[in-house]
C-alpha atoms as a PDB file:
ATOM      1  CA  UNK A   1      23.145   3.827  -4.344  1.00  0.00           C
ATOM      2  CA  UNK A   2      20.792   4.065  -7.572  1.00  0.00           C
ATOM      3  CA  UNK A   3      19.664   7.126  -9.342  1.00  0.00           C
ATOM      4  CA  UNK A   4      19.356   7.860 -13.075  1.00  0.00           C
ATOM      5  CA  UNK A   5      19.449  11.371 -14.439  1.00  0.00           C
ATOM      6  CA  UNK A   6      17.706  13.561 -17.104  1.00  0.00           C
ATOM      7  CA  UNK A   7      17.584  16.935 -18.131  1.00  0.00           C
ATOM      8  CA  UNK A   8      14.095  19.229 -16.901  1.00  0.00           C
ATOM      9  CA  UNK A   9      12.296  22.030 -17.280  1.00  0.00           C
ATOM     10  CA  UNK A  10       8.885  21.316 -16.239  1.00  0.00           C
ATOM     11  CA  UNK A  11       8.016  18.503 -13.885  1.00  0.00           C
ATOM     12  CA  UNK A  12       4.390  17.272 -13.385  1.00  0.00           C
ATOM     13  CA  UNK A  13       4.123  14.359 -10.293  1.00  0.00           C
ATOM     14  CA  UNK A  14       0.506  13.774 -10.855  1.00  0.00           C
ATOM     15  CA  UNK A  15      -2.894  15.169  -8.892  1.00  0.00           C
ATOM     16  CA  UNK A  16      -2.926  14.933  -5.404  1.00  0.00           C
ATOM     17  CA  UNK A  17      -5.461  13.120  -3.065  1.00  0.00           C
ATOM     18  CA  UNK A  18      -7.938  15.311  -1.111  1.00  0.00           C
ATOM     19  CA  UNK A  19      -5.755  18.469  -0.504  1.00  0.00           C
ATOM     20  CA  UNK A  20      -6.745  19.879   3.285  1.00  0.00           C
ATOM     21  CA  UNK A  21      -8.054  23.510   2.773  1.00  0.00           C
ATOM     22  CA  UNK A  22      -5.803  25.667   4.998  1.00  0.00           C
ATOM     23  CA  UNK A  23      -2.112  25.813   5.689  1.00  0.00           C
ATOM     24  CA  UNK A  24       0.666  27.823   7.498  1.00  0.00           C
ATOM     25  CA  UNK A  25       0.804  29.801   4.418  1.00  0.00           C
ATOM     26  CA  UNK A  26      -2.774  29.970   2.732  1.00  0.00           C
ATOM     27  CA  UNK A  27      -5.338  28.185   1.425  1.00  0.00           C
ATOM     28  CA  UNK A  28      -5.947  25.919  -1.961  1.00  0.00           C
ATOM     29  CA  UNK A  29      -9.799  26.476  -2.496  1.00  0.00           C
ATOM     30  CA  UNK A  30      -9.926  23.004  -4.145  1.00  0.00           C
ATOM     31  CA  UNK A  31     -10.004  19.395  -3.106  1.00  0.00           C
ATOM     32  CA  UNK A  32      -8.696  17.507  -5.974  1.00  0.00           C
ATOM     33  CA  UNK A  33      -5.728  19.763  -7.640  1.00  0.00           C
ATOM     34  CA  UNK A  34      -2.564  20.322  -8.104  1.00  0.00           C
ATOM     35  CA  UNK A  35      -0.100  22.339  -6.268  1.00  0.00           C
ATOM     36  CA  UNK A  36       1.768  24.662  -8.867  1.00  0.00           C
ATOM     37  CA  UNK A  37       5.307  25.700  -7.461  1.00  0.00           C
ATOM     38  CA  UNK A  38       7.097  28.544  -8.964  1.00  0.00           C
ATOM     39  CA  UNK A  39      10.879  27.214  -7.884  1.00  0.00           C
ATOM     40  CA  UNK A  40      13.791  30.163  -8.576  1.00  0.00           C
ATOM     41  CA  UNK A  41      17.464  30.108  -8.153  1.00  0.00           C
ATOM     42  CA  UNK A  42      20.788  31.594  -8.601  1.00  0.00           C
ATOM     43  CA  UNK A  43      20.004  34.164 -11.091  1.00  0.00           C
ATOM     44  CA  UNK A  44      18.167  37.659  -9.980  1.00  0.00           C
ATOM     45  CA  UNK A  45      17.548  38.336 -13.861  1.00  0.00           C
ATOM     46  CA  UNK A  46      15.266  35.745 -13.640  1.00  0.00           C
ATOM     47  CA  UNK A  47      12.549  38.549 -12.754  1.00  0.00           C
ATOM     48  CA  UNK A  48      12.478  39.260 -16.083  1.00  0.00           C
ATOM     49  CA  UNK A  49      12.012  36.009 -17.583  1.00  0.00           C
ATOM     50  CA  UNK A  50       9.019  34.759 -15.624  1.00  0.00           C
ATOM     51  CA  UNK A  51       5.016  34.701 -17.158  1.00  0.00           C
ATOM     52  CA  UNK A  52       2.879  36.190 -14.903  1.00  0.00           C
ATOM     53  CA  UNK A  53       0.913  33.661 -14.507  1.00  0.00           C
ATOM     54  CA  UNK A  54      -0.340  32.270 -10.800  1.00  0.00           C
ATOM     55  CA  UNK A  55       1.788  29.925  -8.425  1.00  0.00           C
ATOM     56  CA  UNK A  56       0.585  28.999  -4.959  1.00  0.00           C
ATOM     57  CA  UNK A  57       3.926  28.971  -3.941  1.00  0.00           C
ATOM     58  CA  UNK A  58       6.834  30.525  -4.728  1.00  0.00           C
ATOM     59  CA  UNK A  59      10.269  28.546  -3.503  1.00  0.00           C
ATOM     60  CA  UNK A  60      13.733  30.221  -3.470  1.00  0.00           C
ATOM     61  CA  UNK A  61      16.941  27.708  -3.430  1.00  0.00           C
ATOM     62  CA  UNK A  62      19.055  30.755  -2.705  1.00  0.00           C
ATOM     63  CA  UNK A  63      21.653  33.026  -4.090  1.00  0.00           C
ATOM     64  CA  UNK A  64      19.276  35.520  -4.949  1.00  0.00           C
ATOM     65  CA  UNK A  65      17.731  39.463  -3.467  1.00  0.00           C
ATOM     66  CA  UNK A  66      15.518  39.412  -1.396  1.00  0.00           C
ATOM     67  CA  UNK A  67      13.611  41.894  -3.769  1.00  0.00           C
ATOM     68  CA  UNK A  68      13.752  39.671  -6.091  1.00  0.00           C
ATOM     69  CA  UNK A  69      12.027  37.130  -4.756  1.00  0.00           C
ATOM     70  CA  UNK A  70       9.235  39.670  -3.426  1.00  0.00           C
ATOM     71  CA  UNK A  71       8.985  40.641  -6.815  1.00  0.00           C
ATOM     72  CA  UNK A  72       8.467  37.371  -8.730  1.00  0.00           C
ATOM     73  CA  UNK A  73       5.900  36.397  -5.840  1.00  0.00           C
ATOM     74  CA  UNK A  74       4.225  39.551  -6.530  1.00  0.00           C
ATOM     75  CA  UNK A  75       3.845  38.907 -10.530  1.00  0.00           C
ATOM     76  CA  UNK A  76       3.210  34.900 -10.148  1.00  0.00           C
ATOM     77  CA  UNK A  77       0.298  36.182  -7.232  1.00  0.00           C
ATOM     78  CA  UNK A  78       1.557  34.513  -4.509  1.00  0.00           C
ATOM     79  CA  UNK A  79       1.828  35.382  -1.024  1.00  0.00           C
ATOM     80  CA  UNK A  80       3.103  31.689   0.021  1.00  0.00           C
ATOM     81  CA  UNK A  81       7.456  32.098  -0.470  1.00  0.00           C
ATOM     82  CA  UNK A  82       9.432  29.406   1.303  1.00  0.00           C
ATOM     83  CA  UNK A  83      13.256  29.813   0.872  1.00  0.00           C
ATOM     84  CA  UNK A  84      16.789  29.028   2.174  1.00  0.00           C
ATOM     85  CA  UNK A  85      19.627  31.167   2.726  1.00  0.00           C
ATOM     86  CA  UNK A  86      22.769  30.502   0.614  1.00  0.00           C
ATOM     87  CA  UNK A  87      26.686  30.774   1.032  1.00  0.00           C
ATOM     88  CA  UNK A  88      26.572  34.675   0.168  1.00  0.00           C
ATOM     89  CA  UNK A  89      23.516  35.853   2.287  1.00  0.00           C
ATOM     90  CA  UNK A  90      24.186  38.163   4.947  1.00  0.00           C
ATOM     91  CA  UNK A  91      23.267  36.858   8.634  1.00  0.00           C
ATOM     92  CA  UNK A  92      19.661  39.228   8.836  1.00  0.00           C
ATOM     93  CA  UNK A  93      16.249  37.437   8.344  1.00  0.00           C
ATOM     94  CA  UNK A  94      13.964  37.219   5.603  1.00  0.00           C
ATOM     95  CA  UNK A  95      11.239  40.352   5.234  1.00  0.00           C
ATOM     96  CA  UNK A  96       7.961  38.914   5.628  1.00  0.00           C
ATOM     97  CA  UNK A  97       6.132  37.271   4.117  1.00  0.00           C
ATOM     98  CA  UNK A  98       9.233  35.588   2.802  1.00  0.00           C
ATOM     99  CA  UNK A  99       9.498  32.356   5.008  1.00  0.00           C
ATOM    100  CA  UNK A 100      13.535  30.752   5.691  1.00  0.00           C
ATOM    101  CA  UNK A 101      12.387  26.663   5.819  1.00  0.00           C
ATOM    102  CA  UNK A 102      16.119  26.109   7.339  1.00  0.00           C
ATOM    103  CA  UNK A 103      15.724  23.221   9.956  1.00  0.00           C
ATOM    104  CA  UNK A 104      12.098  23.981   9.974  1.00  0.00           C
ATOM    105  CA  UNK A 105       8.780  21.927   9.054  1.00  0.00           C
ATOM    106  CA  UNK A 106       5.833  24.206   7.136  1.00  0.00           C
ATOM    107  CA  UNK A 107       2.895  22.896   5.882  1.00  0.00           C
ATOM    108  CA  UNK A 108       0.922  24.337   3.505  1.00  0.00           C
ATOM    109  CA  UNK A 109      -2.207  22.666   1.355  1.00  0.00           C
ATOM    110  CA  UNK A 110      -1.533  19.188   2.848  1.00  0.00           C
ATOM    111  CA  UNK A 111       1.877  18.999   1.958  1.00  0.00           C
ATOM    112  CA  UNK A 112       5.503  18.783   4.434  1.00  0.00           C
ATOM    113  CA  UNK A 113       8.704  21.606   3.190  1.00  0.00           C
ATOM    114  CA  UNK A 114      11.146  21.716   5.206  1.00  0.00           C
ATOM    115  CA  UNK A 115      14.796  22.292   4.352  1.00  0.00           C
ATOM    116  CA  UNK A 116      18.167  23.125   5.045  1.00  0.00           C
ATOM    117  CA  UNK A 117      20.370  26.497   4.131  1.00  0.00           C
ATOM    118  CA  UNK A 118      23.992  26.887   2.765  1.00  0.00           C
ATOM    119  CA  UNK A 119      27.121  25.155   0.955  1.00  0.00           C
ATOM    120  CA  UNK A 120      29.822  22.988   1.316  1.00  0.00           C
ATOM    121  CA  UNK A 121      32.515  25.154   3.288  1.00  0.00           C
ATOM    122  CA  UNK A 122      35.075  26.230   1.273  1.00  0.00           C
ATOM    123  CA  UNK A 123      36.787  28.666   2.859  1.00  0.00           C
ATOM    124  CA  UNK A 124      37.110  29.497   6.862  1.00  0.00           C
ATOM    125  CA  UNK A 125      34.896  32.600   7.359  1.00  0.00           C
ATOM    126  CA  UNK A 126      31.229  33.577   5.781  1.00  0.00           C
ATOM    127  CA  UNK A 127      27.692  32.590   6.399  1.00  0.00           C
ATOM    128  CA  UNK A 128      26.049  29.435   6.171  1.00  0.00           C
ATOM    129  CA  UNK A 129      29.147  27.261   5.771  1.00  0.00           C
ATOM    130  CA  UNK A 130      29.607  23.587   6.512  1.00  0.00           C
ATOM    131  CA  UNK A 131      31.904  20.845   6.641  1.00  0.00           C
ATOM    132  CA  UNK A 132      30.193  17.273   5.924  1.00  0.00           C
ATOM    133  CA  UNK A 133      30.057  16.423   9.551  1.00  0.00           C
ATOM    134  CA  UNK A 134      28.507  19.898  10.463  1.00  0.00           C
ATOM    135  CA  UNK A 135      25.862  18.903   8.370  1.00  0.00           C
ATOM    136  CA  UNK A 136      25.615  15.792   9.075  1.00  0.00           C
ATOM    137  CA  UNK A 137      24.906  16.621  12.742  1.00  0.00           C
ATOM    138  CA  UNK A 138      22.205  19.028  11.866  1.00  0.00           C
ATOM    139  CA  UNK A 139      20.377  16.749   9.849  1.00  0.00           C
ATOM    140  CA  UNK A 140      20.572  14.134  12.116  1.00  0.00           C
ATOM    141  CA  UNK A 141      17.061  13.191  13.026  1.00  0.00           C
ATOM    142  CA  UNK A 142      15.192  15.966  10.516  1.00  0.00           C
ATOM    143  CA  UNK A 143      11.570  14.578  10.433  1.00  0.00           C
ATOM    144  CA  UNK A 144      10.515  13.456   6.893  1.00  0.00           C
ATOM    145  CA  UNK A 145       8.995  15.862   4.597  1.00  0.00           C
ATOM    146  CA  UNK A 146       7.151  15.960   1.222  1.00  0.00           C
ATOM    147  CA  UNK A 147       9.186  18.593  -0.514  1.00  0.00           C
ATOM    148  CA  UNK A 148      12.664  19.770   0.865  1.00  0.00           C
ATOM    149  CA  UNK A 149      14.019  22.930  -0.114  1.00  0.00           C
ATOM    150  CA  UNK A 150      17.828  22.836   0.023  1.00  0.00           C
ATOM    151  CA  UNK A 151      20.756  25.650  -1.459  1.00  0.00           C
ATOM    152  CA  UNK A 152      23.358  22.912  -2.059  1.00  0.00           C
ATOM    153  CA  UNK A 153      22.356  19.408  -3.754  1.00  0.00           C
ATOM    154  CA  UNK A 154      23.006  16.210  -2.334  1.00  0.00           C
ATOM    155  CA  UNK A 155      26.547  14.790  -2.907  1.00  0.00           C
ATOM    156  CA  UNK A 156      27.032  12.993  -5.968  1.00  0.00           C
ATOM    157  CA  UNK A 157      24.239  14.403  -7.508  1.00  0.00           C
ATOM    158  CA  UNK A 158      24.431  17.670  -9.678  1.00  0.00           C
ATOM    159  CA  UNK A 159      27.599  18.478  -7.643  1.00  0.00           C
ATOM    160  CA  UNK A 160      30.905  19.408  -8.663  1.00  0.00           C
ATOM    161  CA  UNK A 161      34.911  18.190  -7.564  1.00  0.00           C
ATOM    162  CA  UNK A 162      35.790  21.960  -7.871  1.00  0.00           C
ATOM    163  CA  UNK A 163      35.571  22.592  -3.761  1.00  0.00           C
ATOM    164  CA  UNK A 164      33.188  24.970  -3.849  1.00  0.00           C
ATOM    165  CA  UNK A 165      30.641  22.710  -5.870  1.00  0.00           C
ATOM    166  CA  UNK A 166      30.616  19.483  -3.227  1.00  0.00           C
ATOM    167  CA  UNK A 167      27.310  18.944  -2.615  1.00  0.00           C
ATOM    168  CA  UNK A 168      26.380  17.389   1.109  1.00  0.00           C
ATOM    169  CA  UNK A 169      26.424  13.960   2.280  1.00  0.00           C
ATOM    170  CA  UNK A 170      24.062  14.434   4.820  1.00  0.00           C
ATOM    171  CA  UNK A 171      21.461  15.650   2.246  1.00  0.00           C
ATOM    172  CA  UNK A 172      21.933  12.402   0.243  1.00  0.00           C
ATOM    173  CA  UNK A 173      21.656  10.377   3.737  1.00  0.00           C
ATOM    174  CA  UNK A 174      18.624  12.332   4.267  1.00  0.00           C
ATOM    175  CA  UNK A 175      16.799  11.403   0.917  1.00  0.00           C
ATOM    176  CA  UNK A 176      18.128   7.768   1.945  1.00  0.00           C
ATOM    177  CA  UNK A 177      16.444   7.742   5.385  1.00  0.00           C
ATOM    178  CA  UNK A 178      13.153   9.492   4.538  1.00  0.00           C
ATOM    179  CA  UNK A 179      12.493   9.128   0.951  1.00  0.00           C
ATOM    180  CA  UNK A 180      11.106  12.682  -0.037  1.00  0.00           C
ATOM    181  CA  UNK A 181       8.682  13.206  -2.874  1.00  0.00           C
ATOM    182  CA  UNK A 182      10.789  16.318  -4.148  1.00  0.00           C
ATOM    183  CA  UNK A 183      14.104  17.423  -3.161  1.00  0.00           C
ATOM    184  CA  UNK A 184      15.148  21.153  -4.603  1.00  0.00           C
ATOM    185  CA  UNK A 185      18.602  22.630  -4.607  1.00  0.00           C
ATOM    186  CA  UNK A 186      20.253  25.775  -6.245  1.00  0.00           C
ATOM    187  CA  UNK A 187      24.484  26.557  -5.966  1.00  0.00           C
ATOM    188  CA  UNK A 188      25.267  23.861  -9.321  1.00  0.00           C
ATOM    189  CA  UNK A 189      23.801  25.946 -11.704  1.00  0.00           C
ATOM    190  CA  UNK A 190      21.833  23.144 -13.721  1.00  0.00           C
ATOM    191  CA  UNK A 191      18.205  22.308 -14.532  1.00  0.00           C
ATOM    192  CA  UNK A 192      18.322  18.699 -13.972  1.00  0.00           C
ATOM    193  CA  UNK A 193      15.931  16.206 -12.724  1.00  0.00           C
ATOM    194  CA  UNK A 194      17.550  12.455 -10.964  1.00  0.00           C
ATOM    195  CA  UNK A 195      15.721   9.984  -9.253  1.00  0.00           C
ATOM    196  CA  UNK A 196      17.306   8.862  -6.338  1.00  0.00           C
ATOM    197  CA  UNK A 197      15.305   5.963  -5.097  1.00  0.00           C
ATOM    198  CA  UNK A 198      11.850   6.684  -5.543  1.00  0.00           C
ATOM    199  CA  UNK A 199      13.134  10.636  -4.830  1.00  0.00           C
ATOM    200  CA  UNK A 200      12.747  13.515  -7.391  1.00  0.00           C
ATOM    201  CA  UNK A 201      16.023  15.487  -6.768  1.00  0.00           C
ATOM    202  CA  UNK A 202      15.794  18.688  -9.234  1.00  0.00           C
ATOM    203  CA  UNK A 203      18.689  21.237  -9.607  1.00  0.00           C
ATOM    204  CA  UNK A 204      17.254  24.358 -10.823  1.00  0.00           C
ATOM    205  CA  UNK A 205      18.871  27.098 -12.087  1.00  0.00           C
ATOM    206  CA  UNK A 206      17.301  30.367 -12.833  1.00  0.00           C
ATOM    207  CA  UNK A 207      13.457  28.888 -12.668  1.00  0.00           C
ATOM    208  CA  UNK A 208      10.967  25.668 -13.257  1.00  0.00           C
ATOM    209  CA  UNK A 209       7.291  25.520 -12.741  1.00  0.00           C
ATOM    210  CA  UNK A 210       6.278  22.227 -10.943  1.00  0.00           C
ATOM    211  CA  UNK A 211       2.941  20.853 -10.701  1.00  0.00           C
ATOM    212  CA  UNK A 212       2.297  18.535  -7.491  1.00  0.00           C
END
């Protein structure tokens, strides 16, 4: 395995090529441009923290309200919100337009999210627990994806030995197998960027702006 790590706040991975007008979620009015990303996590005060200032698409790696997130997509003018649930979400769906990317495949402005909900599990009852094999078994055969939107990180990578922390095998199998341009996670509580192969993993924790 090879990845080196550094700390980040903003991440910019260069113009695209030709961006398709139209998506599952919207539309980018522009053919050569870049995709701004308004990725939150793990911290509702984060409402307070964020400029106003337009996303075209808002991504939540979990442990937050659903108000929240309505709100910040609201200020950032955004009606595109991809999330995940996390270990302490209730069972209930999303409210629109809030979209859960959990084993799912969205496109939106040329670009693959998909992703993949919950934590290591860490104690015998709750939502969105999973052993390593559990999640192994889900992932199993998950079709490759530009950006994938994840609540835990993969394992060995911004995780922690602390139980609760372990991040999942099967995500870094995943990267491995399918070599994703962007991989987002919550649950560590760090704004870190590593490059696992030629894969952007970023832990963020309260928010980043990224620029695709």
């Amino acid at each position: 395995m090879s990845w080196t790590t550094k700390p980040n706040i903003t991440v910019s991975l260069g113009p695209t090529s030709a961006l398709p007008s139209g998506s599952a979620c919207g539309q980018l009015d522009w053919a050569f441009a870049l995709m701004t990303l308004l990725v939150i996590a793990d911290d509702d005060e984060v409402r307070h923290q964020i400029a106003p200032e337009p996303a075209d698409v808002v991504v939540a790696c979990g442990d937050l309200a659903d108000w929240t997130i309505l709100q910040i997509a609201t200020a950032v003018q955004c009606s595109c919100i991809y999330t995940v649930k996390d270990n302490h979400d209730s069972s209930g769906a999303f409210p629109s337009p809030i979209v859960d990317l959990h084993l799912v495949v969205q496109e939106h402005g040329g670009l693959r999210f998909g992703g993949f909900n919950g934590s290591w599990k860490y104690k015998p009852r709750g939502n969105y627990l999973y052993d390593q094999s559990e999640a192994r078994r889900l992932l199993t055969g998950f079709p490759a994806v530009d950006v994938f939107v994840s609540h835990n990180s993969p394992r060995h990578v911004h995780d922690r030995e602390d139980e609760v922390h372990f991040g999942f095998d099967a995500c870094l199998e995943y990267i491995h197998r399918v070599h994703p341009r962007l991989f987002l996670h919550g649950h560590q509580h760090v704004n870190q960027e590593t490059l696992v192969g030629a894969s952007r993993v970023l832990g963020v924790y309260g928010h980043q702006r990224i620029e695709l």
